[in-house]
Protein backbone atom coordinates (compact mmCIF):
# COMPACT_ATOMS: atom_id res chain seq x y z
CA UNK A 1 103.41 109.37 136.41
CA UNK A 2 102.66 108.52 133.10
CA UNK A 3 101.97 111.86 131.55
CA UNK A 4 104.02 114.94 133.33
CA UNK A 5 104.53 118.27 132.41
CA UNK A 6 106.94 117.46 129.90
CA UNK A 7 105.35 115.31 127.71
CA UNK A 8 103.10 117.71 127.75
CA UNK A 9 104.73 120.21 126.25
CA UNK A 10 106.54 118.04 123.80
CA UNK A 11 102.60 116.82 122.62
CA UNK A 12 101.63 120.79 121.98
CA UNK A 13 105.36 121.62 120.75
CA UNK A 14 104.51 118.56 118.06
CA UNK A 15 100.87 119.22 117.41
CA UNK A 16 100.02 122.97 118.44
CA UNK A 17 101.79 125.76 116.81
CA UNK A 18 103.91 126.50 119.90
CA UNK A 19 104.72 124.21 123.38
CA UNK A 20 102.44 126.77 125.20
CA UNK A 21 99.39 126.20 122.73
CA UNK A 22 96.86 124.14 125.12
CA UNK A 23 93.88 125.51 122.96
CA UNK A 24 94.39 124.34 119.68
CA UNK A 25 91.96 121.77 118.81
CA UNK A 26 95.05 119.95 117.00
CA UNK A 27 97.12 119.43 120.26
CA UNK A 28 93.73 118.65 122.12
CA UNK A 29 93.03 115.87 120.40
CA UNK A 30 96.60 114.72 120.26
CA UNK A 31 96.77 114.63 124.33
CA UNK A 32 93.22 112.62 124.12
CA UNK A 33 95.16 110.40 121.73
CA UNK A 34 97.61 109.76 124.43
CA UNK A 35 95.69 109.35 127.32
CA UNK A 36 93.17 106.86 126.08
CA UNK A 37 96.51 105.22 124.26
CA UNK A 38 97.35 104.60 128.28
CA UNK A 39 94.07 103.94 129.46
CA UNK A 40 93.82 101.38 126.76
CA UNK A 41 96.99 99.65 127.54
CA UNK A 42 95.77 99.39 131.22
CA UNK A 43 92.27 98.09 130.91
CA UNK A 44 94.03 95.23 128.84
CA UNK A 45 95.47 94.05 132.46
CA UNK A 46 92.69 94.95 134.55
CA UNK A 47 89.36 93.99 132.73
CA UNK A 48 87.09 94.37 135.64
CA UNK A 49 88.38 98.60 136.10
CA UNK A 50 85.31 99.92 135.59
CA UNK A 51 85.57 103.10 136.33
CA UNK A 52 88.73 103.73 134.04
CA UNK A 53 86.32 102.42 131.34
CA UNK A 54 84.18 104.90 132.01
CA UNK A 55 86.78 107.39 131.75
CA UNK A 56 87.87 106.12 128.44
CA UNK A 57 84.61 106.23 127.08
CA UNK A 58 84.41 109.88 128.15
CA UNK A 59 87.75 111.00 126.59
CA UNK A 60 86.79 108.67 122.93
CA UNK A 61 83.63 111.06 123.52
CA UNK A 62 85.67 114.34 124.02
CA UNK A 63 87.94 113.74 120.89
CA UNK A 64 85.27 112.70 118.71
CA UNK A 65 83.97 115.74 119.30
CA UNK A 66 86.42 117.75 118.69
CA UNK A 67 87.51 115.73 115.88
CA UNK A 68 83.44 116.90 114.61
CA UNK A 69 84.02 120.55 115.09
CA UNK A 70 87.06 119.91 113.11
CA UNK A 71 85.24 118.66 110.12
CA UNK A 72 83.17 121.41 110.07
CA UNK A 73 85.74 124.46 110.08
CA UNK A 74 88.47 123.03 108.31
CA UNK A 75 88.40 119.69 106.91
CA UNK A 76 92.50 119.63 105.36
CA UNK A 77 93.69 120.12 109.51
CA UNK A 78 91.00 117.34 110.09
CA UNK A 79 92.75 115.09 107.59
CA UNK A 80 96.13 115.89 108.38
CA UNK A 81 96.16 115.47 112.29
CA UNK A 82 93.83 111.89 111.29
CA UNK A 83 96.68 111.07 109.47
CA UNK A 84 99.16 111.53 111.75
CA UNK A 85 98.18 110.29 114.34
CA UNK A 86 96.73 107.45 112.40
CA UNK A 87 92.99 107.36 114.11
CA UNK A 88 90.15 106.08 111.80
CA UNK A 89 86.81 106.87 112.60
């Protein structure tokens, strides 16, 4: 499986403020980043996987918005996880 428990923790451990920190919008976003990283690499195979394009669509959605909310509490963590994880809007 591409994403297991561990790599889980070593995404919040990175991007959260601990490796139990699920909640933080900072280590949300960063798992989004890595799933539709995945999803991305596998509709470049399979074109016609529709419904895995529908799925990325909905997690670009989910990040976005947290990425919004964000912007509107604290805009330096909004520039520093943009930078790096290197997503432009």
């Amino acid at each position: 499986m591409y994403l297991d428990a561990e790599k889980k923790k070593e995404i919040f451990a990175q991007y959260g403020k601990s490796n139990t920190d699920t909640g933080s919008p900072e280590a949300q976003i960063a798992l989004f980043s890595y799933r539709i990283a995945h999803l991305t690499e596998h509709l470049k195979s399979n074109k016609k996987d529709y419904n895995t394009e529908r799925a990325l669509k909905i997690l670009v959605g989910k990040r976005r918005r947290l990425l919004d909310y964000l912007i509107e509490t604290d805009i330096e963590r909004y520039r520093a996880i943009i930078k790096e994880l290197g997503i432009r809007k």
